[in-house]
C-alpha atoms as a PDB file:
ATOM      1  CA  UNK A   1       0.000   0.000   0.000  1.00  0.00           C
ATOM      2  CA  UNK A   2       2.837   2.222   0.418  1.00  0.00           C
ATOM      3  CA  UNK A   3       4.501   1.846  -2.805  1.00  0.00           C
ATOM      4  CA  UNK A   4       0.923   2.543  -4.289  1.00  0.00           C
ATOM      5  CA  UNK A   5       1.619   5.955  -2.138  1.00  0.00           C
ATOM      6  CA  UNK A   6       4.378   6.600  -3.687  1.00  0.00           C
ATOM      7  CA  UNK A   7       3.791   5.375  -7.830  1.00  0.00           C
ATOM      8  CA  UNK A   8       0.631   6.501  -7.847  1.00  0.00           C
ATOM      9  CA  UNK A   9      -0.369   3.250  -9.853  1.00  0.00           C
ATOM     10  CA  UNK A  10      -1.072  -0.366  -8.749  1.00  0.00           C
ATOM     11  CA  UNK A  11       0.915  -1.471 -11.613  1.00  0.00           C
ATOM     12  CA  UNK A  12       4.069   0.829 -10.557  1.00  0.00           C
ATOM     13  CA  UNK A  13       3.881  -0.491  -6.916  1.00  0.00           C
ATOM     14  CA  UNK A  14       3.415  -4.111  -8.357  1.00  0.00           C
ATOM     15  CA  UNK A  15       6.341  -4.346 -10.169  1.00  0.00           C
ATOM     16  CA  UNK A  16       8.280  -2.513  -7.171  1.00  0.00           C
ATOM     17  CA  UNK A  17       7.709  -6.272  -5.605  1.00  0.00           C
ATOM     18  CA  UNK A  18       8.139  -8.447  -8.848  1.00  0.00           C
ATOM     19  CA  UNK A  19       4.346  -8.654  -9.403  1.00  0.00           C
ATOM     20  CA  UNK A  20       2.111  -8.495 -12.538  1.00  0.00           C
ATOM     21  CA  UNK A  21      -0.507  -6.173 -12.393  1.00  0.00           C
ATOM     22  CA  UNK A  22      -2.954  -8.794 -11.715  1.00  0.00           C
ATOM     23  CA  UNK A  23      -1.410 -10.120  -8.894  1.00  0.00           C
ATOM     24  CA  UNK A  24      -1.253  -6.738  -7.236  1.00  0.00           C
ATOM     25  CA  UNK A  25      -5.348  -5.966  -8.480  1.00  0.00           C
ATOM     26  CA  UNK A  26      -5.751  -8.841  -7.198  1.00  0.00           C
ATOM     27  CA  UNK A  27      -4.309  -8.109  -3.536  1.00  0.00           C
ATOM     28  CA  UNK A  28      -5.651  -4.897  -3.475  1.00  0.00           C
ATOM     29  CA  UNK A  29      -9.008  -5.528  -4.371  1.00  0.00           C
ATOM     30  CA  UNK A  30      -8.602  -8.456  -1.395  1.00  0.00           C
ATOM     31  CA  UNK A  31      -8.297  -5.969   0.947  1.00  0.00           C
ATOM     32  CA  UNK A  32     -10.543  -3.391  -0.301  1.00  0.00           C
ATOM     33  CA  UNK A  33     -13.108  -6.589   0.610  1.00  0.00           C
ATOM     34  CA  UNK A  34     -11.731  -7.153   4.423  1.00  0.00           C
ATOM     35  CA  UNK A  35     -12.451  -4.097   5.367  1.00  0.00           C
ATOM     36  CA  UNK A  36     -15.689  -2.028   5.867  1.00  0.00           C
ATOM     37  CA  UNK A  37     -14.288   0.749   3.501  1.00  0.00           C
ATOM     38  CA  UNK A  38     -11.965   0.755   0.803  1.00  0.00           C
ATOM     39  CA  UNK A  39      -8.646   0.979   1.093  1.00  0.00           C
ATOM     40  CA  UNK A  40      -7.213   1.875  -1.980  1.00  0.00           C
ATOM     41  CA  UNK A  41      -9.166   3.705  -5.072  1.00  0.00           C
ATOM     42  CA  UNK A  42      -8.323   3.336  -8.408  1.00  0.00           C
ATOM     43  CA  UNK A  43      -8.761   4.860 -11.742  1.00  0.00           C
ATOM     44  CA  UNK A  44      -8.095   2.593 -14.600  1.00  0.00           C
ATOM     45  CA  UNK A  45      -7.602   3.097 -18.066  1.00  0.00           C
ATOM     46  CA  UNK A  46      -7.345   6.376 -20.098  1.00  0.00           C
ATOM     47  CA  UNK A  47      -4.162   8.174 -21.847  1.00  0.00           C
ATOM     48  CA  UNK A  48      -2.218   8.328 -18.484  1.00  0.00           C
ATOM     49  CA  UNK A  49      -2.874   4.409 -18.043  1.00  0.00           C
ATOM     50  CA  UNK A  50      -4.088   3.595 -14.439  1.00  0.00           C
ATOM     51  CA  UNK A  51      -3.405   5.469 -11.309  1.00  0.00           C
ATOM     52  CA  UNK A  52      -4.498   4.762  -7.503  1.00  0.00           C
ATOM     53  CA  UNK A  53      -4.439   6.421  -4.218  1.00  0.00           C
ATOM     54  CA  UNK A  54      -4.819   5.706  -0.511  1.00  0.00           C
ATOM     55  CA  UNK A  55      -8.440   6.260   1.034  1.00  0.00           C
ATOM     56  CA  UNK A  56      -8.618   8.091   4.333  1.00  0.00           C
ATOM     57  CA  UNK A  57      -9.431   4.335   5.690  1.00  0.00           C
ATOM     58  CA  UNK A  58      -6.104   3.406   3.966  1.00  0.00           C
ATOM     59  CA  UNK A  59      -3.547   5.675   5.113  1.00  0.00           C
ATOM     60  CA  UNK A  60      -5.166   4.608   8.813  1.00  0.00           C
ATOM     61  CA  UNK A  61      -4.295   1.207   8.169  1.00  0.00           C
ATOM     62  CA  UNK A  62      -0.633   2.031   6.674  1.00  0.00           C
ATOM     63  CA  UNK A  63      -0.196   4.068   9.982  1.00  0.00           C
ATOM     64  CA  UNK A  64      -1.528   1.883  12.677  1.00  0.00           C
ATOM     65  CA  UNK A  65       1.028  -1.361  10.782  1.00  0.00           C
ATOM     66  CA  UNK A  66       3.660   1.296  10.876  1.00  0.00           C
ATOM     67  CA  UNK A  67       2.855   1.810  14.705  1.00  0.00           C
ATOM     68  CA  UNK A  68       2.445  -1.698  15.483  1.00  0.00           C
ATOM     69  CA  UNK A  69       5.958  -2.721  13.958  1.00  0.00           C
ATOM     70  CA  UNK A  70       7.798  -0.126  15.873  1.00  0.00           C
ATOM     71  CA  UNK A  71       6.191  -1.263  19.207  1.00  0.00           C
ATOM     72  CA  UNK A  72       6.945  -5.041  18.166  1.00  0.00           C
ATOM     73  CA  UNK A  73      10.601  -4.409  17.430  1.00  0.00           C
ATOM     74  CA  UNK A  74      10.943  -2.127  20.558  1.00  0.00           C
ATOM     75  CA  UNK A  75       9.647  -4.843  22.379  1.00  0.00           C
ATOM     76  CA  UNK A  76      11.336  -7.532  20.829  1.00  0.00           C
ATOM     77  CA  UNK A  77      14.185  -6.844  18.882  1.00  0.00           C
ATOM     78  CA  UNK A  78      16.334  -9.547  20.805  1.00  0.00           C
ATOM     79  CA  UNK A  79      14.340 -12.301  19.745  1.00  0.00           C
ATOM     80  CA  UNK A  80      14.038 -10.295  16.021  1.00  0.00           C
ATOM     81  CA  UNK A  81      17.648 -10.290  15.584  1.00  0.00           C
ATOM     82  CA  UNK A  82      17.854 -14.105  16.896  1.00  0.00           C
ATOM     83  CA  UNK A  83      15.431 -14.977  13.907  1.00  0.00           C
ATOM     84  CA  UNK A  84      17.296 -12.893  11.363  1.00  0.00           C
ATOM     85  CA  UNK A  85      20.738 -14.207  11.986  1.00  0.00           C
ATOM     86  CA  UNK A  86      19.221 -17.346  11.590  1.00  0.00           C
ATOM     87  CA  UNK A  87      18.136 -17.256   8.417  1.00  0.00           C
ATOM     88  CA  UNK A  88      20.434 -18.317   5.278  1.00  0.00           C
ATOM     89  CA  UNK A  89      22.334 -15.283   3.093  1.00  0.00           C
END
């Protein structure tokens, strides 16, 4: 959702994670369905090709995930950096 932010597109932000544009529709329109609003709009088509933005409802949720990481590394970064210097290079 973030990288949507940013590119402005769903396609951009897609291929910012190796994705086809379906895959990331497909995600997005997901979790446009789990919550009670939307998430993310979007604005397909036309001479500028697609473009997308946050909701109000979606920058909440990209700020309370942003919140909740910080208070789980804070709280347990010891056992965070066990995990990650356990995993292969």
């Amino acid at each position: 959702m973030e990288a949507i932010r940013l590119k402005g597109s769903i396609s951009a932000a897609g291929r910012e994670f190796g994705m086809s544009y379906r895959r990331a529709w497909l995600l997005v329109d997901e979790l446009n369905r789990m919550f009670a609003k939307p998430l993310v709009e979007a604005h397909g088509g036309g001479r500028n090709g697609d473009g997308a933005v946050l909701t109000q409802m979606g920058e909440k949720v990209v700020s309370f995930h942003r919140d909740a990481k910080r208070k789980i590394r804070r709280s347990a970064g010891r056992e965070i950096k066990g995990i990650e210097s356990a995993l292969a290079d």
